[in-house]
C-alpha atoms as a PDB file:
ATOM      1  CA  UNK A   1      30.769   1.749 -21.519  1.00  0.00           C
ATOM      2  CA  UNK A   2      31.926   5.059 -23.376  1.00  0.00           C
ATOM      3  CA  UNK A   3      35.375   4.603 -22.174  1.00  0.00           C
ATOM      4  CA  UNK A   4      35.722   0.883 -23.598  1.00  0.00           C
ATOM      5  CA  UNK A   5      34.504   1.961 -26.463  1.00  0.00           C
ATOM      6  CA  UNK A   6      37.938   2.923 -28.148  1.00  0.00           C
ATOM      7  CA  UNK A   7      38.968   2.453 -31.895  1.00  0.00           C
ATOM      8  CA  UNK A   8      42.345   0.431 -31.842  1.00  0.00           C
ATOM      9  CA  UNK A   9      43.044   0.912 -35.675  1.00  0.00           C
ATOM     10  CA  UNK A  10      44.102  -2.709 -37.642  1.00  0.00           C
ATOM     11  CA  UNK A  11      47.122  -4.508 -38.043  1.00  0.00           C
ATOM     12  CA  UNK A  12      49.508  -5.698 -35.301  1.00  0.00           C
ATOM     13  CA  UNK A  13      50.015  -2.159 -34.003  1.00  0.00           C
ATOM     14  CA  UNK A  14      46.085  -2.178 -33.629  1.00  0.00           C
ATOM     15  CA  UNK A  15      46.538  -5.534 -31.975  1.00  0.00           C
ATOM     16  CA  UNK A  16      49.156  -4.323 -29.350  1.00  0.00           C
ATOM     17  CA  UNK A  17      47.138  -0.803 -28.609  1.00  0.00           C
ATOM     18  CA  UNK A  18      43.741  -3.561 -28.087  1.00  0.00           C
ATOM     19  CA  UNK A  19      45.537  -5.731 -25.213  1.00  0.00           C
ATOM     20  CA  UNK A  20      47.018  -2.598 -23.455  1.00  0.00           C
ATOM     21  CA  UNK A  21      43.445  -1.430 -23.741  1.00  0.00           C
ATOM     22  CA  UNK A  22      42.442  -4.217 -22.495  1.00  0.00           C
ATOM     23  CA  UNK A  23      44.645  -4.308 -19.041  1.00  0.00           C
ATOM     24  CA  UNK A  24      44.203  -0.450 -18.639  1.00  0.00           C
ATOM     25  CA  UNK A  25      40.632  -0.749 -18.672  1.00  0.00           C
ATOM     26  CA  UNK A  26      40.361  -3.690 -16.392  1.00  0.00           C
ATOM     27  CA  UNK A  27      39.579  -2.155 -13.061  1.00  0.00           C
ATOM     28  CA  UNK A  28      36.724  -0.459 -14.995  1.00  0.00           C
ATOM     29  CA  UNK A  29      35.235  -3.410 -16.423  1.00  0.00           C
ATOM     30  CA  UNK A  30      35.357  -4.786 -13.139  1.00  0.00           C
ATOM     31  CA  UNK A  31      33.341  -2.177 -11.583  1.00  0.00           C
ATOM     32  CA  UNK A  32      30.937  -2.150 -14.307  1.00  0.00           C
ATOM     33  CA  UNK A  33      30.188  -6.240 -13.730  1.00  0.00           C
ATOM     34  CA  UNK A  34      30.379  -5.249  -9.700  1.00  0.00           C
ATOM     35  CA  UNK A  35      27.860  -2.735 -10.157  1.00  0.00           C
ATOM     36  CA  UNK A  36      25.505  -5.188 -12.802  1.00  0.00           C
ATOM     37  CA  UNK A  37      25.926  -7.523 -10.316  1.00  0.00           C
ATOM     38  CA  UNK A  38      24.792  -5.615  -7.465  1.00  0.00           C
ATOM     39  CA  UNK A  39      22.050  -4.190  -9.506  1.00  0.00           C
ATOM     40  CA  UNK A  40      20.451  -7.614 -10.236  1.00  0.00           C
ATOM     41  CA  UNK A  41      20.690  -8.684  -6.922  1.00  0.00           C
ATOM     42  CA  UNK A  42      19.092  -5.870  -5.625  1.00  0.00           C
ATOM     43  CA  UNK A  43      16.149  -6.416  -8.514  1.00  0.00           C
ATOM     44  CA  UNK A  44      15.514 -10.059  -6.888  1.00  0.00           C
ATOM     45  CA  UNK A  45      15.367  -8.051  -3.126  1.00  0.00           C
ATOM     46  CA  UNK A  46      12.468  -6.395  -4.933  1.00  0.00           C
ATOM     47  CA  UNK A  47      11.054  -9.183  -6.584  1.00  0.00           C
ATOM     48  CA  UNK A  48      10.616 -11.316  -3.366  1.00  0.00           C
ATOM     49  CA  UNK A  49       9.270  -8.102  -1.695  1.00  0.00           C
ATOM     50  CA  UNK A  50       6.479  -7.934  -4.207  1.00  0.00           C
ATOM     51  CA  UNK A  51       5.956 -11.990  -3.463  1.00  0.00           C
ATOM     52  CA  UNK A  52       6.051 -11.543   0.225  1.00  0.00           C
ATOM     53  CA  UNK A  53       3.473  -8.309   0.287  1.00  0.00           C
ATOM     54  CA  UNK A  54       1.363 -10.331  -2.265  1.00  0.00           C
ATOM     55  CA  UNK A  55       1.110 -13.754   0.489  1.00  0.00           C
ATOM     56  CA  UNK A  56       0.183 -11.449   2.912  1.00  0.00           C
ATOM     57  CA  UNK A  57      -2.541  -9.110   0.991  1.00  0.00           C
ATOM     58  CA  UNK A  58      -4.159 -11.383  -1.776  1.00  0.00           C
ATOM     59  CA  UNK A  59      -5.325  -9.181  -4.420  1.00  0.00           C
ATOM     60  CA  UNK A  60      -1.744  -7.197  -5.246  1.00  0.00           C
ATOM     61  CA  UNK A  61      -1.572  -9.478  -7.943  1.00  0.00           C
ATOM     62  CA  UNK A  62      -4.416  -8.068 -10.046  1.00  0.00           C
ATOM     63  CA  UNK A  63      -3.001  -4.461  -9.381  1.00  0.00           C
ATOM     64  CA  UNK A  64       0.772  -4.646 -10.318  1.00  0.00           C
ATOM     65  CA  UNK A  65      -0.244  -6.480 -13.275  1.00  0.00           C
ATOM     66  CA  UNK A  66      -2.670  -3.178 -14.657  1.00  0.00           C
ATOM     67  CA  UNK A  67      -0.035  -0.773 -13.383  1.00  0.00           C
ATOM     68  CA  UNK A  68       2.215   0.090 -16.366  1.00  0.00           C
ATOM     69  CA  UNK A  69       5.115   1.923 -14.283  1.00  0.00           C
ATOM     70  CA  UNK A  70       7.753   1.094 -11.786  1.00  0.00           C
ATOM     71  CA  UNK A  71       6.762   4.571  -9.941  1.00  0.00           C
ATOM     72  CA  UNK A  72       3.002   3.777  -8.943  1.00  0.00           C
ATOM     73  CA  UNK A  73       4.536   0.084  -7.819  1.00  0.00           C
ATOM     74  CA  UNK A  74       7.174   1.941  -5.653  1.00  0.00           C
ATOM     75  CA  UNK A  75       4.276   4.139  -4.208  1.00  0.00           C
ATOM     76  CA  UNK A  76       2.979   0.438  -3.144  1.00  0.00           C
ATOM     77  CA  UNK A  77       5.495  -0.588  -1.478  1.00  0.00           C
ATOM     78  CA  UNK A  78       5.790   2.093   0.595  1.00  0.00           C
ATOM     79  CA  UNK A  79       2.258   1.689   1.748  1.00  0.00           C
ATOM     80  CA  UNK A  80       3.010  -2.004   2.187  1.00  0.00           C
ATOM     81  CA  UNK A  81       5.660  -0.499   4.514  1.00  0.00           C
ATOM     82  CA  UNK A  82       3.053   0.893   6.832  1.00  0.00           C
ATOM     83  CA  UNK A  83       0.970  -1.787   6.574  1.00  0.00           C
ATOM     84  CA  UNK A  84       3.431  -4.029   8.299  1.00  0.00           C
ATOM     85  CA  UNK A  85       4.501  -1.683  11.193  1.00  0.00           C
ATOM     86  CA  UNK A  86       3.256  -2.551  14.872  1.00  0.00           C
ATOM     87  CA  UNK A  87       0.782  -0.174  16.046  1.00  0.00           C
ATOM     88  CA  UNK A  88       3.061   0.892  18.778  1.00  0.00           C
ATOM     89  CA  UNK A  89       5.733   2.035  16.074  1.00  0.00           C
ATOM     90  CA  UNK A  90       2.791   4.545  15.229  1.00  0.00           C
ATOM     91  CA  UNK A  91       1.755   8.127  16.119  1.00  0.00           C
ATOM     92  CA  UNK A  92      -1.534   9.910  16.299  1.00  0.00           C
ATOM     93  CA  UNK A  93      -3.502   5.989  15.061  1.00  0.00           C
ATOM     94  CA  UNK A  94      -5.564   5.241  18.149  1.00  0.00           C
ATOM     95  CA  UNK A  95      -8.254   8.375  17.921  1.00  0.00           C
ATOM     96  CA  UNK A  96      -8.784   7.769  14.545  1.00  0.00           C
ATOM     97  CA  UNK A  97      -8.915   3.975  14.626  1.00  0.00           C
ATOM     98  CA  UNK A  98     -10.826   3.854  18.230  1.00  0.00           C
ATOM     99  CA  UNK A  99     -13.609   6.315  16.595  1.00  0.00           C
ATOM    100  CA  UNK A 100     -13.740   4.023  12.951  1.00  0.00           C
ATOM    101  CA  UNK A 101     -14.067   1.071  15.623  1.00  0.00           C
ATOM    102  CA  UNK A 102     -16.740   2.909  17.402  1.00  0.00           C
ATOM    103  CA  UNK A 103     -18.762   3.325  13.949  1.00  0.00           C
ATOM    104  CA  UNK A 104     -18.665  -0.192  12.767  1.00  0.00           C
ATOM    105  CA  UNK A 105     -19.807  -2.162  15.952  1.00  0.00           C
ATOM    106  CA  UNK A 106     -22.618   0.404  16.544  1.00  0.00           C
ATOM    107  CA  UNK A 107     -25.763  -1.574  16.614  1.00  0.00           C
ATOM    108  CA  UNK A 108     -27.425  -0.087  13.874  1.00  0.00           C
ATOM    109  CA  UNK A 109     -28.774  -3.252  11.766  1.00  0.00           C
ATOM    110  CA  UNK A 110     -28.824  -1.090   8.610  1.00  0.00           C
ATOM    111  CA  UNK A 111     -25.731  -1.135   5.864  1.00  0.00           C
ATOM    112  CA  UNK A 112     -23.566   1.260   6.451  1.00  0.00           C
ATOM    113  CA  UNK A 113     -20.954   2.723   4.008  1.00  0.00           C
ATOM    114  CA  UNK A 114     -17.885   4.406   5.890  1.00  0.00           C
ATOM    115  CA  UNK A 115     -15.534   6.419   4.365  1.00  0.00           C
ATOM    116  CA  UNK A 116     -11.539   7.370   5.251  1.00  0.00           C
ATOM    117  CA  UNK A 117     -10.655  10.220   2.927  1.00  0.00           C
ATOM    118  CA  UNK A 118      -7.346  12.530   2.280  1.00  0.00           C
ATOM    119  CA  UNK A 119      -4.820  13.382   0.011  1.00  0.00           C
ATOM    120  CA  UNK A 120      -2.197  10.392  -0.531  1.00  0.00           C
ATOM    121  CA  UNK A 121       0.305   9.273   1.671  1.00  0.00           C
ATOM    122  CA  UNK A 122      -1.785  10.494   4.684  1.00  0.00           C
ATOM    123  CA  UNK A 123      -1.517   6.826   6.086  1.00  0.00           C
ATOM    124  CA  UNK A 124      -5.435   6.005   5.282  1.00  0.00           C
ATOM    125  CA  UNK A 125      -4.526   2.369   4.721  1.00  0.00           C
ATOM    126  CA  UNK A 126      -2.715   1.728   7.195  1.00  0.00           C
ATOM    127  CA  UNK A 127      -5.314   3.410   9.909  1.00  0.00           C
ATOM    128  CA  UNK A 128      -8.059   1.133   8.050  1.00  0.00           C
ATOM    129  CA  UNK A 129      -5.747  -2.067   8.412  1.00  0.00           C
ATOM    130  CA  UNK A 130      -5.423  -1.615  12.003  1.00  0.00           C
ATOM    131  CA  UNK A 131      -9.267  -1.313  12.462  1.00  0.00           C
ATOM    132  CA  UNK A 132      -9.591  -4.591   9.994  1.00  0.00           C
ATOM    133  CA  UNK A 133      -7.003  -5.775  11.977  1.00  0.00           C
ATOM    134  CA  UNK A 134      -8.148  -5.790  15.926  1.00  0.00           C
ATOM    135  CA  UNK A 135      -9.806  -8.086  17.792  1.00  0.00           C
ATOM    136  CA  UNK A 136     -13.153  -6.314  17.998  1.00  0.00           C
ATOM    137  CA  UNK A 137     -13.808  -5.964  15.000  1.00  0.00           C
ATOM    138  CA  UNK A 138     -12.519  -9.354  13.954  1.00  0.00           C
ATOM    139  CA  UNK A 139     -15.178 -10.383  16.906  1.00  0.00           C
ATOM    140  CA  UNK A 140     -17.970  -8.881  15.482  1.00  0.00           C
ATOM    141  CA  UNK A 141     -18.556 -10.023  11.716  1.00  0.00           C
ATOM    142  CA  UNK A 142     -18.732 -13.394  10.428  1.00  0.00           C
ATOM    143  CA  UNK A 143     -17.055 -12.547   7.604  1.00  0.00           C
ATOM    144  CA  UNK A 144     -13.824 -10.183   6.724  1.00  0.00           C
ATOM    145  CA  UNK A 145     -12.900  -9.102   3.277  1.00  0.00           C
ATOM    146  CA  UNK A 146     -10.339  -6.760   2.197  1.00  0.00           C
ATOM    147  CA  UNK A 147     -10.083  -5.402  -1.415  1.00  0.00           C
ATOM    148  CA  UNK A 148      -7.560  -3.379  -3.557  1.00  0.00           C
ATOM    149  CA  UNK A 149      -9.369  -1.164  -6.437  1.00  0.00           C
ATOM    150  CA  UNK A 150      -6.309  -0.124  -8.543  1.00  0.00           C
ATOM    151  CA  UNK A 151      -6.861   2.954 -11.065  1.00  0.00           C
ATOM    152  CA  UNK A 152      -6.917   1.138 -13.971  1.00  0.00           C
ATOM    153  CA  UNK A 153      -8.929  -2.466 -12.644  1.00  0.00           C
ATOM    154  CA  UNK A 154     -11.080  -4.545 -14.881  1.00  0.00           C
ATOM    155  CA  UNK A 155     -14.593  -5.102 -12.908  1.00  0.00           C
ATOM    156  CA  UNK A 156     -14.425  -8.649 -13.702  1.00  0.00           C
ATOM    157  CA  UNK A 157     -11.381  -9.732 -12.109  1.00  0.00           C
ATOM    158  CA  UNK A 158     -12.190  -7.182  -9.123  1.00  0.00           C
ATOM    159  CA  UNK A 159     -15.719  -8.946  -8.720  1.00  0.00           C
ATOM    160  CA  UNK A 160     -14.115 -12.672  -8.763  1.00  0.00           C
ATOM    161  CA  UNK A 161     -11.265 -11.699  -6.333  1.00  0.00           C
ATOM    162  CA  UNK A 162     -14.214 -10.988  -3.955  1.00  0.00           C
ATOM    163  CA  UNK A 163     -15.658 -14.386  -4.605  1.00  0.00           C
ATOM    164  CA  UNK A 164     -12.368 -15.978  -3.848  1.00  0.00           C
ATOM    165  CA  UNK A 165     -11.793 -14.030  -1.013  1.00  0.00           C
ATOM    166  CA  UNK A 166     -15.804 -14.235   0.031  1.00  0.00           C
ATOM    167  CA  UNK A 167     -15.681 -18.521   0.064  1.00  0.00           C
ATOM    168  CA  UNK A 168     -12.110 -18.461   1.723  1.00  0.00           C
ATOM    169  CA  UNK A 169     -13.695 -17.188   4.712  1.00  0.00           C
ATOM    170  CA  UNK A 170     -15.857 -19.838   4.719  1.00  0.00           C
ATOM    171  CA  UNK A 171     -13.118 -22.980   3.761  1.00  0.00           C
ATOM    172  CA  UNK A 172     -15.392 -23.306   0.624  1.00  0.00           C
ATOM    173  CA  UNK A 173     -14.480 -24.051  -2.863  1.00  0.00           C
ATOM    174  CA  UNK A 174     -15.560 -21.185  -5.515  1.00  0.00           C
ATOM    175  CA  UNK A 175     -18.812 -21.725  -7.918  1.00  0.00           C
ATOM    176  CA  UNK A 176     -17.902 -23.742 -11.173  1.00  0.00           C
ATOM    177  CA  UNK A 177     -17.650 -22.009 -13.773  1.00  0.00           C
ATOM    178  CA  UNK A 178     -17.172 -18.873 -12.404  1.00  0.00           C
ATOM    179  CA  UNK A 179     -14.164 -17.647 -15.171  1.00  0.00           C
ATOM    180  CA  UNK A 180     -16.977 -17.554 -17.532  1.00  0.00           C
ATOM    181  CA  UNK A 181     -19.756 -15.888 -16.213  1.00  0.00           C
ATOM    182  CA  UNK A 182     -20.528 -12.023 -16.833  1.00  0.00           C
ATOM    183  CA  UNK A 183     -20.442  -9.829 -14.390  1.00  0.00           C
ATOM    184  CA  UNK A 184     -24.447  -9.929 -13.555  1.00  0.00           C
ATOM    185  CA  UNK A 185     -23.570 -13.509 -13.004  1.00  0.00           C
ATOM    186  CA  UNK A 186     -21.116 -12.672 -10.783  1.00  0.00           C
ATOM    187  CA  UNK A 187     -22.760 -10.019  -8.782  1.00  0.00           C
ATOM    188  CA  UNK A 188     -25.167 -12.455  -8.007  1.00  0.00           C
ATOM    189  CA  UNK A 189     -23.366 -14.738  -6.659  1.00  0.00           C
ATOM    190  CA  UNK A 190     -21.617 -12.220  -4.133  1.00  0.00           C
ATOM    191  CA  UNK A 191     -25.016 -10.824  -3.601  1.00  0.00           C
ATOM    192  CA  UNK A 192     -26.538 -14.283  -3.160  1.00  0.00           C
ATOM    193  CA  UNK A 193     -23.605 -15.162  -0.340  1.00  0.00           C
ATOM    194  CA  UNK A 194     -23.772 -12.050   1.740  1.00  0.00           C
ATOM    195  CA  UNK A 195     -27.518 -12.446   2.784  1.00  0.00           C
ATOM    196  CA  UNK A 196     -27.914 -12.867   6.430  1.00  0.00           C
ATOM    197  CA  UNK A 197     -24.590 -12.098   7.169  1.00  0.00           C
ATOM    198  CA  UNK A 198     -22.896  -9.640   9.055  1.00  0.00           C
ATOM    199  CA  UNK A 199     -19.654  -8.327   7.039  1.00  0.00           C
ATOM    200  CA  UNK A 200     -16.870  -6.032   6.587  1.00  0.00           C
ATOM    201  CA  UNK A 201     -15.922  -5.328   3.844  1.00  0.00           C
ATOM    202  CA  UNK A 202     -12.911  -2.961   2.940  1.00  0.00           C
ATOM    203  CA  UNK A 203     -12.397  -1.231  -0.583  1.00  0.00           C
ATOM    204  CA  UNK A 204      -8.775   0.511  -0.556  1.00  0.00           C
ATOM    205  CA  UNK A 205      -7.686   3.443  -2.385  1.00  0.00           C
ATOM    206  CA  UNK A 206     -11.287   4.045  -4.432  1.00  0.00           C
ATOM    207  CA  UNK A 207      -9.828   6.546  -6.964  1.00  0.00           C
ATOM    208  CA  UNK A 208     -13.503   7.856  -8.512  1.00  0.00           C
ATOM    209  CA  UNK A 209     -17.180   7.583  -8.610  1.00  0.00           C
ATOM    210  CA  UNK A 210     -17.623   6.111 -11.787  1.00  0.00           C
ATOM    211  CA  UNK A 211     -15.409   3.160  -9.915  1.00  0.00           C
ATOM    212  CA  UNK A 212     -17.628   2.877  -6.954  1.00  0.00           C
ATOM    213  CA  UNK A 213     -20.450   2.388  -9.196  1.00  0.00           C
ATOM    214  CA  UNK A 214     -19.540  -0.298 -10.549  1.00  0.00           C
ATOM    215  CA  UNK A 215     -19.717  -2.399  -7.845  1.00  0.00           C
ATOM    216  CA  UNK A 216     -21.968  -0.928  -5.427  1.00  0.00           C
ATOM    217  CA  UNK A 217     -25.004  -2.869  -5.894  1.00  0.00           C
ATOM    218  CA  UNK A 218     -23.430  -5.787  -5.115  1.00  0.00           C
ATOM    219  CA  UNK A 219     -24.182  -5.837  -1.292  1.00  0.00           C
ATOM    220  CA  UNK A 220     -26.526  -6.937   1.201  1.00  0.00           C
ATOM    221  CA  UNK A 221     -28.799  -5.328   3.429  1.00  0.00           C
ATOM    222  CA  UNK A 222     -29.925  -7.781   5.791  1.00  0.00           C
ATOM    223  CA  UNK A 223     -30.873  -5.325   7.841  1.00  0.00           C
ATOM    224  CA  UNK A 224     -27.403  -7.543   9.873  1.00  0.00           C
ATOM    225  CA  UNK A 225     -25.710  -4.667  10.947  1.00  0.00           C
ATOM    226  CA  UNK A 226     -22.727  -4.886   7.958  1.00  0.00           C
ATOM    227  CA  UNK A 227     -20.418  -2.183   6.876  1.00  0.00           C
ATOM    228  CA  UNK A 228     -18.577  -1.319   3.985  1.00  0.00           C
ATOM    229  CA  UNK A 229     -15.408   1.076   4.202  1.00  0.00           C
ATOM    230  CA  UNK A 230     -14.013   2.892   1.729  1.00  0.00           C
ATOM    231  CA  UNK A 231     -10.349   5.226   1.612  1.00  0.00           C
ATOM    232  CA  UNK A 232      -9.514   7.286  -1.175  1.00  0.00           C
ATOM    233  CA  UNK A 233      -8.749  10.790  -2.046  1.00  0.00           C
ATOM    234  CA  UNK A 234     -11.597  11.847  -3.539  1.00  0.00           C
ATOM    235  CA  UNK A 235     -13.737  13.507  -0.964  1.00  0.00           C
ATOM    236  CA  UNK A 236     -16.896  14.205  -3.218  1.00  0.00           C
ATOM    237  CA  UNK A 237     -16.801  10.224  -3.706  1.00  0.00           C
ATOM    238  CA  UNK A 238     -16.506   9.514  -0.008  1.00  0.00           C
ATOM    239  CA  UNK A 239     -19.448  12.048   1.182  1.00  0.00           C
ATOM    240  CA  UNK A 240     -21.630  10.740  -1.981  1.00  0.00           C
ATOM    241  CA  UNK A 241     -21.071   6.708  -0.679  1.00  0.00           C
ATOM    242  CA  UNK A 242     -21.126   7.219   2.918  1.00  0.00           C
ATOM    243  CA  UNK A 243     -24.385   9.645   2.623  1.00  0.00           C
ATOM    244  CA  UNK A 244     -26.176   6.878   0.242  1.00  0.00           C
ATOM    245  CA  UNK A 245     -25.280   4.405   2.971  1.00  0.00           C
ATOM    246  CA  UNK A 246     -26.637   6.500   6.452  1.00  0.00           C
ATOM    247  CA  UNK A 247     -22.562   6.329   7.061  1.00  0.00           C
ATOM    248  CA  UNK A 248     -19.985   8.813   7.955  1.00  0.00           C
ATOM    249  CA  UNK A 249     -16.794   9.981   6.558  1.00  0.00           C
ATOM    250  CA  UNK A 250     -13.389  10.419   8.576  1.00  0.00           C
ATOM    251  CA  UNK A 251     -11.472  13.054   6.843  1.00  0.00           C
ATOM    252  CA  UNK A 252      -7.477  11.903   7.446  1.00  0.00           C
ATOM    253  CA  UNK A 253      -5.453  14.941   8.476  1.00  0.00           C
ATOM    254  CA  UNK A 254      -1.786  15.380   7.991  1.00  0.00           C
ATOM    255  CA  UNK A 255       0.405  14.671  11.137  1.00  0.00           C
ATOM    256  CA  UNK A 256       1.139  17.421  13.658  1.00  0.00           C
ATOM    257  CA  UNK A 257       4.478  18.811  14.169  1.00  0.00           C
ATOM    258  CA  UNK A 258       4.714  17.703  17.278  1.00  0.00           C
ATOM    259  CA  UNK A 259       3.347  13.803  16.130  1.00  0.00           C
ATOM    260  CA  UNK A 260       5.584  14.043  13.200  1.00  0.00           C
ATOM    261  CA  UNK A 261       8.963  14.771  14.989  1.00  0.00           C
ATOM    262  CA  UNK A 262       8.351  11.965  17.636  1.00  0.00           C
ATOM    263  CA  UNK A 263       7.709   9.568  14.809  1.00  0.00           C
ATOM    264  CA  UNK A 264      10.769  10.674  12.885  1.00  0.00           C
ATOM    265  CA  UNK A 265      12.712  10.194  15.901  1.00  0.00           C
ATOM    266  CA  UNK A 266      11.289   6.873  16.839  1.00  0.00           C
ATOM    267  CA  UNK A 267      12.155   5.179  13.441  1.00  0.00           C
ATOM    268  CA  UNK A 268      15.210   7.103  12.475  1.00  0.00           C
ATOM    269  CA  UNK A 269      17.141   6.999  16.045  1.00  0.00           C
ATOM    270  CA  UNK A 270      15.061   4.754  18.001  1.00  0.00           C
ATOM    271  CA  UNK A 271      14.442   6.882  20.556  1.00  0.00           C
ATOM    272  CA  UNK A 272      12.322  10.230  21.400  1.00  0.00           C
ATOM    273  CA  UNK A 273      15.415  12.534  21.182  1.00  0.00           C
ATOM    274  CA  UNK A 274      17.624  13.387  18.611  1.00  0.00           C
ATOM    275  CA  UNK A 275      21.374  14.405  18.814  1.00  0.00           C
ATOM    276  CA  UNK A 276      22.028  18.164  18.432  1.00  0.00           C
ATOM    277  CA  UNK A 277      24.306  18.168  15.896  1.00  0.00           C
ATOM    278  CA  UNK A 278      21.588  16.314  13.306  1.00  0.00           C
ATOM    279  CA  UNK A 279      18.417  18.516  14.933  1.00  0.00           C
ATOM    280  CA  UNK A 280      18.619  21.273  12.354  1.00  0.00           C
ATOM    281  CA  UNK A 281      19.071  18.654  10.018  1.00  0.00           C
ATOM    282  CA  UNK A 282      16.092  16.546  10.633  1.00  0.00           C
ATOM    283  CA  UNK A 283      13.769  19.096  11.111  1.00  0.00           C
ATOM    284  CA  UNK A 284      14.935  20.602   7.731  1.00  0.00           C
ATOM    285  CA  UNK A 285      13.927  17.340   6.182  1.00  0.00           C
ATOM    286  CA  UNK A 286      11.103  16.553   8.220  1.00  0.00           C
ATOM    287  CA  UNK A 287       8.981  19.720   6.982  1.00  0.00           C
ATOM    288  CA  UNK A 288       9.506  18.287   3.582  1.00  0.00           C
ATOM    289  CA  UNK A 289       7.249  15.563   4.616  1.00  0.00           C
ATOM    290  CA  UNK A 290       4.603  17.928   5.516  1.00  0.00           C
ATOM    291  CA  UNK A 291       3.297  15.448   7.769  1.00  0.00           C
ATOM    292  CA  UNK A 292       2.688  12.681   5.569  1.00  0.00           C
ATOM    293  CA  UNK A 293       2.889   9.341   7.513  1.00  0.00           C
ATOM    294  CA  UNK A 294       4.326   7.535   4.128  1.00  0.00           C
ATOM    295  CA  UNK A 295       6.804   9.802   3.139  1.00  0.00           C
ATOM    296  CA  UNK A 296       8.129  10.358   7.497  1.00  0.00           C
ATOM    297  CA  UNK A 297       7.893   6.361   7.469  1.00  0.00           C
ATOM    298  CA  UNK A 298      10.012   5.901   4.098  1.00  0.00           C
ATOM    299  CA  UNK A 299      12.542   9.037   5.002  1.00  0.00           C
ATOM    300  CA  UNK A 300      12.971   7.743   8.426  1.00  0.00           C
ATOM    301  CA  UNK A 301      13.883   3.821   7.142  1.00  0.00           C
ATOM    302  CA  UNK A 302      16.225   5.081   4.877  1.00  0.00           C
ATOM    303  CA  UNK A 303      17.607   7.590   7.221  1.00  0.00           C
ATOM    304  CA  UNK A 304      18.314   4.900  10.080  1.00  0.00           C
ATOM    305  CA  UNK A 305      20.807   3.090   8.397  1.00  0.00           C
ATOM    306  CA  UNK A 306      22.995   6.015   8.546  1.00  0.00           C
ATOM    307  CA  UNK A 307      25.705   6.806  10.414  1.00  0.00           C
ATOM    308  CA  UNK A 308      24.578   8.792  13.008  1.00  0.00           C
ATOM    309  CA  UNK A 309      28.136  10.542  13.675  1.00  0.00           C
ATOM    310  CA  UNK A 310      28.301  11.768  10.235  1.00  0.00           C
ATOM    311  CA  UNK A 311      26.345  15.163   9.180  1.00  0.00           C
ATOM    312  CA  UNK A 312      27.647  14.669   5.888  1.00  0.00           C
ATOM    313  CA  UNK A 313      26.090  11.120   5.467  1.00  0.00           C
END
């Protein structure tokens, strides 16, 4: 745009120096319409993204619409990423998920609050999904609920996304009048619901206490055997909850080296081994990851659509 801003001066001299201009500049105002172009096309890629993790998750709606940058909704996606990956795509998943399985369908009739904590990126919700997920677990409650508490959520739209989610599972319409009750009101009626049932209920990415306490009365006992999980990052919130609860907490470590390389190789090359003139390479930006299953799975997506001949590219 600097470049087509020229003065061409008045007069018919000014008029002659405006038309050559005009054809000298062409093949940059070209590029600059190819490149606005490609930039709005790749803005409705995004946009249908959003749409399509949204159908499948329920509740992102509530928490792109309280985020107020385009860097915490590109952290999002990137966990969407991982949410969507088959389980045999993964590394280092099925101790953690068979021992989260293990806690949930323990006969214990007493609520129990489990806990997934560990710095971000770790992979906690995508571990979590694939417990939600299996068949097992799917077997073993009546009813399945899975909620997003965003940083910055409002307690009232939180508490009637549970509602809506709560008589979904049961093909059932939602209480009248429920956009204009308090939240007492509303507490009851997802109080009121989950007696004498078993559930599961999942609260992703928990950021603090003061957010756990605003919802925590809301459940239960029924002495029915149901379980709450919680992931976050905070790990005085997680031992607080699950203690409270008589549950445990699974503390999320980073991937091994050895776990990390054969997932960097599975998504980036498609196969365990990696050619030797990109080793040095890969390993140089693998360690950046520091075994962080986000940022290998994001690296290594971007990184397979390379050309694998090229050290350069």
């Amino acid at each position: 745009m600097l470049c087509l801003g020229h003065r061409h001066g008045p007069g018919f001299h000014g008029f002659l120096r405006k038309v050559s201009w005009f054809i000298k500049t062409l093949k940059a105002r070209h590029q600059i319409a190819s490149e606005v172009q490609r930039m709005k096309s790749r803005v409705i890629n995004i946009s249908k993204g959003h749409q399509r993790y949204h159908d499948r998750y329920g509740t992102l709606e509530q928490g792109l619409s309280s985020r107020s940058t385009g860097l915490n909704i590109a952290c999002h996606d990137y966990r969407g990423d991982t949410l969507l990956l088959d389980e045999s795509e993964l590394v280092g998943i099925n101790k953690p998920k068979s021992q989260l399985i293990r806690w949930l369908v323990h006969e214990d009739p007493r609520l129990k609050v489990f806990s997934v904590s560990g710095m971000g990126r770790l992979g906690k919700t995508t571990l979590v999904k694939k417990v939600f997920d299996d068949a097992v677990v799917k077997n073993h409650f009546q009813i399945h609920v899975w909620i997003i508490v965003f940083e910055s959520f409002k307690i009232e739209v939180l508490l009637k996304d549970i509602i809506k989610q709560l008589f979904n599972e049961i093909k059932q319409p939602v209480p009248q009048r429920m956009d204009n009750m308090d939240t007492n009101n509303l507490k009851g009626i997802i109080n009121a619901f989950l007696q004498q049932k078993r559930y599961v209920l999942v609260f992703d990415d928990v950021s603090d206490i003061h957010a756990w306490q605003s919802f925590r009365h809301v459940f239960s006992s029924g002495n029915c055997a149901s379980r709450v999980v919680l992931t976050t990052k905070n790990t005085d919130l997680a031992s607080s909850a699950s203690t409270e609860y008589h549950g445990n907490v699974y503390n999320l470590q980073p991937l091994t080296l050895k776990k990390s390389w054969t997932l960097f190789c599975r998504k980036t090359i498609t196969e365990n081994s990696c050619p030797s003139h990109l080793e040095g390479l890969s390993k140089a930006i693998l360690n950046r990851c520091e075994g962080l299953l986000l940022a290998i799975v994001a690296i290594s997506g971007l990184l397979s659509t390379k050309d694998k001949s090229s050290v350069d590219e």
